[in-house]
Protein backbone atom coordinates (compact mmCIF):
# COMPACT_ATOMS: atom_id res chain seq x y z
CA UNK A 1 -3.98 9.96 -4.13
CA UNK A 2 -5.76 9.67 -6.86
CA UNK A 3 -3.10 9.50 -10.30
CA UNK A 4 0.09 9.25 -8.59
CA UNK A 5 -0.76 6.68 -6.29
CA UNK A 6 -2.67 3.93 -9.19
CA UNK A 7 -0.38 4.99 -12.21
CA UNK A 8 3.02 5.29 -10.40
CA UNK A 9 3.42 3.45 -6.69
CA UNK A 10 1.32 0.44 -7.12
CA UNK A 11 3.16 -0.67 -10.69
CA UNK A 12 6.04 -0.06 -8.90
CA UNK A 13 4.95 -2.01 -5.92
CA UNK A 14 4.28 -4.45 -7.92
CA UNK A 15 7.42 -4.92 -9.80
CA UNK A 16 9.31 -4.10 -6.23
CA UNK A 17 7.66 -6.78 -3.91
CA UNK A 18 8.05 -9.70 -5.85
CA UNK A 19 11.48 -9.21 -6.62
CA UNK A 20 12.33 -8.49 -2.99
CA UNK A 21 10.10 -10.93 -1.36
CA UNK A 22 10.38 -14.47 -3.52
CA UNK A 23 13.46 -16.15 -3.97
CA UNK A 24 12.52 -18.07 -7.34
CA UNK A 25 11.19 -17.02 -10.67
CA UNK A 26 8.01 -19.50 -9.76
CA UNK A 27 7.29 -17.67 -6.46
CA UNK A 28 7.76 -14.14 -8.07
CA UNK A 29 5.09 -15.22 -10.56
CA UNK A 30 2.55 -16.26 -7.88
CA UNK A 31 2.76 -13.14 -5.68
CA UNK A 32 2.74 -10.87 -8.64
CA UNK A 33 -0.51 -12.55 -9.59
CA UNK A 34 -2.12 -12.54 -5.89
CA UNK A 35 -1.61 -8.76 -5.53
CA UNK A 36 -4.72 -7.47 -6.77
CA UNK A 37 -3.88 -3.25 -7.59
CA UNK A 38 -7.87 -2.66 -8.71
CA UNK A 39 -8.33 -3.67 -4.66
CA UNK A 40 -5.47 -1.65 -3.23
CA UNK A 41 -6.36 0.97 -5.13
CA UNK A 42 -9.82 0.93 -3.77
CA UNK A 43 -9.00 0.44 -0.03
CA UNK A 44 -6.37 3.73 -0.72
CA UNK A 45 -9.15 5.97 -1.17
CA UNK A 46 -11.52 4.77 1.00
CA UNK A 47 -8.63 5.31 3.60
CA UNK A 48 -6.72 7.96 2.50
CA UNK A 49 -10.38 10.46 1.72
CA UNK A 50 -11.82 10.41 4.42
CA UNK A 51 -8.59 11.05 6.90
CA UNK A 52 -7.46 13.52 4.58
CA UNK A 53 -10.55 15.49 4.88
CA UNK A 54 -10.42 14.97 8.60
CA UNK A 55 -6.93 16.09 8.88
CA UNK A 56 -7.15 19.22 6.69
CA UNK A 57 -10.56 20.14 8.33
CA UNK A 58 -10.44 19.53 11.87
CA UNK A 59 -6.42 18.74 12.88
CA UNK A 60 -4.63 21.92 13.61
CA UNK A 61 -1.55 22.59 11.24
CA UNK A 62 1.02 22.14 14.22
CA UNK A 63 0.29 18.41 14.24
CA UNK A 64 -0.73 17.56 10.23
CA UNK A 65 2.51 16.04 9.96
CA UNK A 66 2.20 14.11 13.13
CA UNK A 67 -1.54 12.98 11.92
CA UNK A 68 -0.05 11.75 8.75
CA UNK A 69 2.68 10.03 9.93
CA UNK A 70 0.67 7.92 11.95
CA UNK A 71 -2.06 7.43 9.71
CA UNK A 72 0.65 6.70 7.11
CA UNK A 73 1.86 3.76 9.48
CA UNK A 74 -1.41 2.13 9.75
CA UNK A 75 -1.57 2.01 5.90
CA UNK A 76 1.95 0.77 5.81
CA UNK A 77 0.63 -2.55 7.87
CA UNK A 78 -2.96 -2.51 5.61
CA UNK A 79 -0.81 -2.39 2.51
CA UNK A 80 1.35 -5.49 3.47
CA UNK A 81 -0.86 -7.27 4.72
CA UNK A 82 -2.49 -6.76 1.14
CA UNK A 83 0.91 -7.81 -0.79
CA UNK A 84 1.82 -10.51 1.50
CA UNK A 85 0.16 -13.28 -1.02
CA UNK A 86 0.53 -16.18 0.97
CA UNK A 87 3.75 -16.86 0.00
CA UNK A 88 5.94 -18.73 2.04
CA UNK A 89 9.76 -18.83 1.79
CA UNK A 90 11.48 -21.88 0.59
CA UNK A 91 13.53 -23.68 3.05
């Protein structure tokens, strides 16, 4: 969480979403400039720490991978919602 995630998935994320998401060079330039990483990268550890402490302190092995998965779909909706950018499809 705290190299792989700033120095390998969000530049990737951020090369990824905009070429998946817009449908023009102009729209790939305005959602690669309204993902902010310094903020995603911020809201990944303050999410990620503490439920990793709670899940390596207090959730019995049997059901870590259960705990993450979960958790790991919550973060999956947080981290959308943070690349979305308000862009809207052209019609």
């Amino acid at each position: 969480q705290g190299l792989m995630i700033p120095f390998a998935y969000y530049p990737l994320l951020l090369w990824l979403v905009p070429k998946m998401r817009a449908r023009t060079t102009q729209e790939r330039v305005q959602l690669r400039n309204a993902i902010d990483i310094k903020k995603m990268v911020l809201k990944n550890w303050a999410f990620w720490v503490p439920l990793q402490f709670i899940q390596f302190s207090f959730i019995p092995q049997a059901f870590q991978v259960l705990y993450a998965s979960v958790v790991g779909f919550f973060w999956k909706i947080i981290l959308s919602l943070l690349t979305a950018g308000g862009v809207r499809p052209s019609e």
